[in-house]
Protein backbone atom coordinates (compact mmCIF):
# COMPACT_ATOMS: atom_id res chain seq x y z
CA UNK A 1 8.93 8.62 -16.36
CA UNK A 2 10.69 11.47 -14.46
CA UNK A 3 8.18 14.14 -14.05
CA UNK A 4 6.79 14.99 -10.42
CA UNK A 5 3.47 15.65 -9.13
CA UNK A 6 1.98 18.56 -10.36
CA UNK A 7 3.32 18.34 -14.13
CA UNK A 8 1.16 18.04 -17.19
CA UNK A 9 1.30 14.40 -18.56
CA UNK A 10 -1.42 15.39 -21.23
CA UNK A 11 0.97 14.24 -23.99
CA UNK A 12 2.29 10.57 -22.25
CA UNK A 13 -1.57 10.05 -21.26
CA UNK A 14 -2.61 10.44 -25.36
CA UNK A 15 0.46 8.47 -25.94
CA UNK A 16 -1.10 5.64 -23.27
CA UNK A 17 -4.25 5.59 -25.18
CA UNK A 18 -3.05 5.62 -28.60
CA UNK A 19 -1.04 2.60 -27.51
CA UNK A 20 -4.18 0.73 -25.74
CA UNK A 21 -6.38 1.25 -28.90
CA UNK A 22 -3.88 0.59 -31.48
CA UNK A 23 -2.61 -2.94 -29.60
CA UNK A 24 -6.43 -3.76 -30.22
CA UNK A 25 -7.40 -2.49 -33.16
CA UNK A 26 -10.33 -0.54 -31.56
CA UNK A 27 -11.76 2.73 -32.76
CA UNK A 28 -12.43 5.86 -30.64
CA UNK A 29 -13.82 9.52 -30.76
CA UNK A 30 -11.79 12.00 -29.47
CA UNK A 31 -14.54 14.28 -27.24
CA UNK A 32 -13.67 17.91 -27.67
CA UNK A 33 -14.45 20.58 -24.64
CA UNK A 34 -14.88 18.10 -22.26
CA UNK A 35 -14.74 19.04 -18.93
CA UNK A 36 -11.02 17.17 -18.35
CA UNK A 37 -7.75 17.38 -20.73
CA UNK A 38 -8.27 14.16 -22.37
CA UNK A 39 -11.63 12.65 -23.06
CA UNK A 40 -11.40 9.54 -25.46
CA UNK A 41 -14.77 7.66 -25.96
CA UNK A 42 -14.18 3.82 -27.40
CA UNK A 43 -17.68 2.26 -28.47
CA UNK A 44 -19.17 -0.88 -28.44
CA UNK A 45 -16.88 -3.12 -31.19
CA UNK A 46 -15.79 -6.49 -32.03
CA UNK A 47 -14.23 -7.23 -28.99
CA UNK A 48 -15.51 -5.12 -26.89
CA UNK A 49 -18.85 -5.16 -25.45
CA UNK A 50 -19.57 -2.06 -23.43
CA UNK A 51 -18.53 1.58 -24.84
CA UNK A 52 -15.52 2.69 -22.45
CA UNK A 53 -14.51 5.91 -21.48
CA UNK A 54 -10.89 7.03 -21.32
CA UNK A 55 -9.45 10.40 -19.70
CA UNK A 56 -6.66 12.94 -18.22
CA UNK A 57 -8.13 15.40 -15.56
CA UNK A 58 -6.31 17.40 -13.71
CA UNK A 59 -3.00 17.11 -15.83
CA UNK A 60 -1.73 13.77 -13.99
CA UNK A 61 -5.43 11.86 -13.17
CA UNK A 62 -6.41 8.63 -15.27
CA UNK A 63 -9.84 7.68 -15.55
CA UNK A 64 -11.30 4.85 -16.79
CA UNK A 65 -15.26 4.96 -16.75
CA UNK A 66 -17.62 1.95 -17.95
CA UNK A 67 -21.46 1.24 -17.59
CA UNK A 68 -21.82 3.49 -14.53
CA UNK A 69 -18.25 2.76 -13.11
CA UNK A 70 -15.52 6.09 -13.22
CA UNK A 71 -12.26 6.30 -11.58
CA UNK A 72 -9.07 7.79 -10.86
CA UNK A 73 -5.64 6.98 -10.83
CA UNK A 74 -2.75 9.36 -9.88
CA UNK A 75 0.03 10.55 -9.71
CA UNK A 76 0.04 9.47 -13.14
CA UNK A 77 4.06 8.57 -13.19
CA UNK A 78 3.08 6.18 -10.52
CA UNK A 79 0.41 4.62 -11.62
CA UNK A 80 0.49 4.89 -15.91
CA UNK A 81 1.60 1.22 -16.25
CA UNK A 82 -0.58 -0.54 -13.76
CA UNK A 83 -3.47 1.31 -15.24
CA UNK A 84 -2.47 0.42 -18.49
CA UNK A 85 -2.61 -3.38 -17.41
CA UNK A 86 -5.89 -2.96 -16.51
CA UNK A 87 -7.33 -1.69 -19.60
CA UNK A 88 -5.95 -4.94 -21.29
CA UNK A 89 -7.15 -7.02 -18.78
CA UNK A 90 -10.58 -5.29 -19.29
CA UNK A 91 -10.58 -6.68 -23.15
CA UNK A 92 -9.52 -9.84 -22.19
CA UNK A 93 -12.02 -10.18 -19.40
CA UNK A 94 -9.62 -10.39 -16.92
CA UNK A 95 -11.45 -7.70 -15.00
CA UNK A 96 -14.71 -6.67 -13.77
CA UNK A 97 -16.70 -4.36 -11.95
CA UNK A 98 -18.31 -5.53 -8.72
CA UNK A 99 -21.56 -3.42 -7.36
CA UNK A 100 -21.06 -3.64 -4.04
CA UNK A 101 -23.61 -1.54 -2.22
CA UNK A 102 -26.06 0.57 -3.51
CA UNK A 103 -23.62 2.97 -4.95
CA UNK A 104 -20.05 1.12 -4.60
CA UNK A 105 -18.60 -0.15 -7.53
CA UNK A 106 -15.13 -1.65 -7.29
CA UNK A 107 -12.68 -2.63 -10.23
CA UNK A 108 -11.52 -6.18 -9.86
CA UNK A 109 -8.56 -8.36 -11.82
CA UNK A 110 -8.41 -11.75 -11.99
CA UNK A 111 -4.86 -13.33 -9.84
CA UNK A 112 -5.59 -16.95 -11.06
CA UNK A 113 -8.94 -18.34 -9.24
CA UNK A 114 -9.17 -15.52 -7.12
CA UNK A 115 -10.32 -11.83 -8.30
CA UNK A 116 -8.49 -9.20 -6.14
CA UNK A 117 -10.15 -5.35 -6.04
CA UNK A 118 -7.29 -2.80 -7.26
CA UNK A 119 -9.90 0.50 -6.89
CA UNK A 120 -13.18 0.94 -5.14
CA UNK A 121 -15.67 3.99 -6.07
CA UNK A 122 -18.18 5.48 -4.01
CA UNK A 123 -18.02 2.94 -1.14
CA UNK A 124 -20.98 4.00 1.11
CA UNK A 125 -22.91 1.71 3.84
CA UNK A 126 -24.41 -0.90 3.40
CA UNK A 127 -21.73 -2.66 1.64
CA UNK A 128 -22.77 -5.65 0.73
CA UNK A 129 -20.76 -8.82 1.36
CA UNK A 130 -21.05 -10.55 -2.35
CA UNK A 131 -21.63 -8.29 -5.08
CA UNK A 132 -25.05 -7.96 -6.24
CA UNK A 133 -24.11 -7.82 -9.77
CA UNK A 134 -20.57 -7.55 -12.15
CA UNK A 135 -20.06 -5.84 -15.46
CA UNK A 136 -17.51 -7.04 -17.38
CA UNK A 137 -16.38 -7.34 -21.18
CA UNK A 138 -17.07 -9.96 -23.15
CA UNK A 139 -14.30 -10.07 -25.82
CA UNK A 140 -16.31 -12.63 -28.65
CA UNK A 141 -18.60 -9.52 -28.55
CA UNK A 142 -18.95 -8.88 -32.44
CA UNK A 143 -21.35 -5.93 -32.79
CA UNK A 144 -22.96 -7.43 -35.79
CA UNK A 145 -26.30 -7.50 -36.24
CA UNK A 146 -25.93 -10.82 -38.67
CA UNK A 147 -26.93 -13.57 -37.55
């Protein structure tokens, strides 16, 4: 990835989530005249539990956005493949989010026992010292309504 700040990684970001979806098997709607380049909305389906949001703003800005959890990652070309890990972990359930105050959310991966916060959101006082509740994906999640 040799592009600089600035450039328009529009194509590498569809690219990114063409990749995540397809290593998966996971559907998605592409959302047309959203408010950011790239708006890809992944429902609810066997193996994943909670409709996720994927997106480009701003040309080099990854977001990821769950339950009431959104962030941002950029530069892009410095942070495309450590996002990338954390969508899989996400399936896997090898990341959460932790509500941490009334307002703070914080995405979390799991580093053997220990779960170590890679991006915090709207971090406000109080913060509160355990999190008061976690969202995270439960991959057996089958959608059907069988039982």
């Amino acid at each position: 990835m040799k592009r600089e700040y600035g450039q328009d990684y529009t194509e590498e970001a569809i690219a990114l989530f063409t990749r995540f979806v397809g290593r998966h098997g996971f559907t998605h709607e592409v959302e047309i005249g959203a408010p950011v380049e790239v708006m890809w909305n992944i429902p609810a389906q066997p193996g994943l539990s909670l409709p996720i949001i994927l997106g480009l703003q701003n040309y080099d800005e990854l977001n990821f956005g769950v339950a009431d959890f959104w962030s941002y990652f950029f530069p892009f070309n410095r942070v495309y493949e450590r996002f990338e890990r954390y969508l899989d972990l996400w399936v896997s359930s090898d990341a959460r989010v932790a509500e941490t105050g009334p307002v703070g959310r914080v995405l979390q991966i799991r580093e053997g026992k220990r779960w170590k916060s890679v991006y915090a959101a709207n971090r406000m006082l109080p913060v509160w010292r355990k999190p008061r509740a976690l969202v995270l994906n439960d991959p057996t999640y089958s959608n059907s309504t069988m039982t």
